[in-house]
C-alpha atoms as a PDB file:
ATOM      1  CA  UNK A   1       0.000   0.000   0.000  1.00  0.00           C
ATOM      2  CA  UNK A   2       1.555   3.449  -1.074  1.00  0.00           C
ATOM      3  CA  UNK A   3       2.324   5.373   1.706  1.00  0.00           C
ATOM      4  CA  UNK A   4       0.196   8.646   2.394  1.00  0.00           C
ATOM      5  CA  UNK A   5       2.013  12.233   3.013  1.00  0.00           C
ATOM      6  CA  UNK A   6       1.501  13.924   6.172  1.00  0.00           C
ATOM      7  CA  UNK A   7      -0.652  17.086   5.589  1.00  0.00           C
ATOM      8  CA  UNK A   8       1.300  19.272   7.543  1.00  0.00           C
ATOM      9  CA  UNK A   9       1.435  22.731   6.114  1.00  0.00           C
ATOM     10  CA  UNK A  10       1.619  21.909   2.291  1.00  0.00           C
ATOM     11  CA  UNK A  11       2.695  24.484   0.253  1.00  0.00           C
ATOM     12  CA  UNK A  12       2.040  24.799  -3.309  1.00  0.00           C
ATOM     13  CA  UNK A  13       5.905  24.288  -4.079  1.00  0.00           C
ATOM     14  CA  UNK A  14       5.846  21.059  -2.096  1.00  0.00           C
ATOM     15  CA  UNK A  15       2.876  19.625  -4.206  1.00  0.00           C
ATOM     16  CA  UNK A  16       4.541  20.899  -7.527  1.00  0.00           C
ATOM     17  CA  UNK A  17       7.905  19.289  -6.523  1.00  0.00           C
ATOM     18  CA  UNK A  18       6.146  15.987  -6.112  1.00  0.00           C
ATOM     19  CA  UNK A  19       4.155  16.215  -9.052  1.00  0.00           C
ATOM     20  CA  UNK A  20       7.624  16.776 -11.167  1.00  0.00           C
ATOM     21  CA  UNK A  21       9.761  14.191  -9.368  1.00  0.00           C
ATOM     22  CA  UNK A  22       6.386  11.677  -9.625  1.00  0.00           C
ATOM     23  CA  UNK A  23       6.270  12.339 -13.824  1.00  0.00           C
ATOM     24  CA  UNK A  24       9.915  11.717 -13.634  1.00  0.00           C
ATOM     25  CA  UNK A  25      10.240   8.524 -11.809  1.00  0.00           C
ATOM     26  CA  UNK A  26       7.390   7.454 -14.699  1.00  0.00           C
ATOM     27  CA  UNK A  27       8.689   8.633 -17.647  1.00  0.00           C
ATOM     28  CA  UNK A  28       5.631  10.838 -17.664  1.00  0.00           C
ATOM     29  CA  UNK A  29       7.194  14.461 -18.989  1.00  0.00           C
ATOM     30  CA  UNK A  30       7.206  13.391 -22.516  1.00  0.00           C
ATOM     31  CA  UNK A  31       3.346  13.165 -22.037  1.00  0.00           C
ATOM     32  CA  UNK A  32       3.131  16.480 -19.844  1.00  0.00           C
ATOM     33  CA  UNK A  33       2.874  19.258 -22.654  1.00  0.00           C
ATOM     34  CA  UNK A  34       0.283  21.452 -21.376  1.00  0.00           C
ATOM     35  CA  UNK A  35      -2.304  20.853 -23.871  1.00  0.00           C
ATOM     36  CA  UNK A  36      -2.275  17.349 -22.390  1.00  0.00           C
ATOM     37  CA  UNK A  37      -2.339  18.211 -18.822  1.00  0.00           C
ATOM     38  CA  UNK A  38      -5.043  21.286 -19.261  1.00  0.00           C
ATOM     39  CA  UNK A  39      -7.774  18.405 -20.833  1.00  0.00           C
ATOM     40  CA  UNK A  40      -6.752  16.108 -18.348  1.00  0.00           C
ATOM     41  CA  UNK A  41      -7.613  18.723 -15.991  1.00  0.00           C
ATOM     42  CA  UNK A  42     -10.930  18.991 -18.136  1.00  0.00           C
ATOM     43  CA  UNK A  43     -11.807  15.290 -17.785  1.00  0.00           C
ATOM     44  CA  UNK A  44     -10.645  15.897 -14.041  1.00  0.00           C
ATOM     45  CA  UNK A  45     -13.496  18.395 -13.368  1.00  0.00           C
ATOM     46  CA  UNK A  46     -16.042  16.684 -15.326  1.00  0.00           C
ATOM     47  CA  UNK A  47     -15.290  13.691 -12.702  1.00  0.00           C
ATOM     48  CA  UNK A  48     -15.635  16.288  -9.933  1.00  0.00           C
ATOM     49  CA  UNK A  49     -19.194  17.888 -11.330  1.00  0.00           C
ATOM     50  CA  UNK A  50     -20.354  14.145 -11.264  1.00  0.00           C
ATOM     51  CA  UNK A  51     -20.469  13.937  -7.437  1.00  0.00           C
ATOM     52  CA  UNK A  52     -22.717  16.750  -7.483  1.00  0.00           C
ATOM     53  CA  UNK A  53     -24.645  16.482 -10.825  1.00  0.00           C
ATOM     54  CA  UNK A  54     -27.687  14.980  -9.092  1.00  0.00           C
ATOM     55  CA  UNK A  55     -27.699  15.964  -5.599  1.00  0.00           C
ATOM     56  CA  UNK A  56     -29.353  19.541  -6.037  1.00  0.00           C
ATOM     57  CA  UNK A  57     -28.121  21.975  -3.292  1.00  0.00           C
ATOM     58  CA  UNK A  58     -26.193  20.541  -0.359  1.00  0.00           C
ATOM     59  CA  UNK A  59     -25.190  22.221   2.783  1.00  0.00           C
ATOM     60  CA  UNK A  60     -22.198  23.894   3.528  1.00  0.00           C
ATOM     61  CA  UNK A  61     -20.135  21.060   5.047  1.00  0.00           C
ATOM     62  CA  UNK A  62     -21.955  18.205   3.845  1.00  0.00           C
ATOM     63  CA  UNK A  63     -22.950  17.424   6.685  1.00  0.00           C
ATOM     64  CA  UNK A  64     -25.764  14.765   5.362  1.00  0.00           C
ATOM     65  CA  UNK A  65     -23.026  13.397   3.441  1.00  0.00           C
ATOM     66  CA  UNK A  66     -21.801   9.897   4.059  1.00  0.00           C
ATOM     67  CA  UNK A  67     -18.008   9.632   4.615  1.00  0.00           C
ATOM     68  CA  UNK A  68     -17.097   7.557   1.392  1.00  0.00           C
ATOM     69  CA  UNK A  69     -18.754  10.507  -0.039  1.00  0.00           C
ATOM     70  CA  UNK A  70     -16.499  13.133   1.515  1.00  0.00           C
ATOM     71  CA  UNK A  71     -13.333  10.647   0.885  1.00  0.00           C
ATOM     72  CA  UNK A  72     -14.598  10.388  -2.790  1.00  0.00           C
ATOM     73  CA  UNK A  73     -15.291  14.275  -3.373  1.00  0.00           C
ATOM     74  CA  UNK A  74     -11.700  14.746  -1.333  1.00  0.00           C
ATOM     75  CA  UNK A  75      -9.693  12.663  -4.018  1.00  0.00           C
ATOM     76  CA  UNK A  76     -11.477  14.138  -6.963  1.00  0.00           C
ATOM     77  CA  UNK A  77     -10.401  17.663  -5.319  1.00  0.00           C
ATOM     78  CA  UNK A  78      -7.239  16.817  -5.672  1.00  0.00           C
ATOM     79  CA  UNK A  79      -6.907  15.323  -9.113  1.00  0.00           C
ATOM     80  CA  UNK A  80      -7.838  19.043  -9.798  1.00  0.00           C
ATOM     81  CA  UNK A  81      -5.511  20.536  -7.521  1.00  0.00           C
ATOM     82  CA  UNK A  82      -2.935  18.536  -9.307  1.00  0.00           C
ATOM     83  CA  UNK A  83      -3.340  18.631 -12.618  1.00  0.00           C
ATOM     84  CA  UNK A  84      -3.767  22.484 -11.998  1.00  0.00           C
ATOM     85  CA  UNK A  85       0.124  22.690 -10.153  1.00  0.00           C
ATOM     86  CA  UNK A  86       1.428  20.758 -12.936  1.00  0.00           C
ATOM     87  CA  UNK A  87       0.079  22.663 -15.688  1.00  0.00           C
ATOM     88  CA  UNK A  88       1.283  25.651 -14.278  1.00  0.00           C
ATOM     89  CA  UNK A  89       4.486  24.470 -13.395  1.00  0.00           C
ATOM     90  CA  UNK A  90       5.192  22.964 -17.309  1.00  0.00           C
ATOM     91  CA  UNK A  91       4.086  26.398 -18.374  1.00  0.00           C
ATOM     92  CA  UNK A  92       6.489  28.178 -16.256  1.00  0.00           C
ATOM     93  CA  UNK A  93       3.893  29.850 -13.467  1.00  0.00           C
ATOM     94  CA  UNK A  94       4.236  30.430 -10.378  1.00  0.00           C
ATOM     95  CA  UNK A  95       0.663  29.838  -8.930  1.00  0.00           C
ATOM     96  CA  UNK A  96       0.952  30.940  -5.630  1.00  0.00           C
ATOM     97  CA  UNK A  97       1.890  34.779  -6.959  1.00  0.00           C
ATOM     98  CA  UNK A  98      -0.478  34.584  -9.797  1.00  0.00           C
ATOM     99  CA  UNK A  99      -2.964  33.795  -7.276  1.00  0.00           C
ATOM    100  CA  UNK A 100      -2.445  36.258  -4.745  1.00  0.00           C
ATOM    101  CA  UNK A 101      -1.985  38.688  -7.770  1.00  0.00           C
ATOM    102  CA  UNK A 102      -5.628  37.722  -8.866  1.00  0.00           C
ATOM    103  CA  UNK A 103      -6.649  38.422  -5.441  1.00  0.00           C
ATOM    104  CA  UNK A 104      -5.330  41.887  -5.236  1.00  0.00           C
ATOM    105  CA  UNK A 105      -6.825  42.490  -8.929  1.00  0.00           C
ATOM    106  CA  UNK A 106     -10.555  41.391  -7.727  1.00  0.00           C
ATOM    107  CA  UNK A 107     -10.544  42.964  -4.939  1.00  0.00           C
ATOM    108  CA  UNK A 108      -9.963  46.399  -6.914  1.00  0.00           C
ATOM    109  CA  UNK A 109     -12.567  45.447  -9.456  1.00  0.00           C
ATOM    110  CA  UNK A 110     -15.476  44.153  -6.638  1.00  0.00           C
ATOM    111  CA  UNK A 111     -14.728  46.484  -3.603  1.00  0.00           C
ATOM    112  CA  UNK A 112     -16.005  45.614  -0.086  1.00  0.00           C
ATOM    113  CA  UNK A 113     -19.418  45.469   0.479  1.00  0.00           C
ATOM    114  CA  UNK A 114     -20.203  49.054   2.139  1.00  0.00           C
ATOM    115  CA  UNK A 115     -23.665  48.070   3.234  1.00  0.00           C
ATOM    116  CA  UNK A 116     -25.188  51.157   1.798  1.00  0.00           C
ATOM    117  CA  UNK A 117     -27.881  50.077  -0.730  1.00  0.00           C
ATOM    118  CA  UNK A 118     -27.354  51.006  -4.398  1.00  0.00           C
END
């Protein structure tokens, strides 16, 4: 049985040095152009939108979720998360920065809520 990482404060350089050194150790990079990885990503979030395709609304928490549910929506997370870190790795970005970039750029473009009505 493969052995699982501790979860310990995770960073996004962590999970994109594991993702390189895991398509190395394969023989995976040949196969990593990021056309490849951005529709595997695709077919990645299809398998995600599946969980909750029929299920209507659910509850913040999923709390009348069983926990082979949670497990299940948990792994399909991070097929996402992964594919995602790779791709942007292969195509030279740095997610974290874009991120926080993308952050400071919405938060310009959809201000805090002032409470006054419009």
């Amino acid at each position: 049985m493969a052995e699982t990482p501790v979860a310990e404060n995770i960073t996004l350089e962590d999970l994109r040095k594991k993702m390189e050194d895991f398509a190395k150790e394969r023989d995976w990079e040949k196969y990593h152009s990021p056309r490849n990885l951005l529709l595997a990503l695709i077919g990645e979030v299809g398998e995600l939108s599946e969980i909750f395709q029929w299920k209507g609304e659910v509850p913040k928490g999923l709390s009348d979720w069983k926990e082979e549910e949670k497990v299940h929506l948990g792994e399909e997370l991070s097929d996402v998360l992964l594919y995602l870190v790779r791709l942007s790795d292969i195509c030279g970005v740095d997610l974290g920065k874009a991120a926080l970039r993308k952050i400071g750029l919405n938060a310009i473009k959809y201000p805090k809520f002032d409470g006054s009505p419009l």
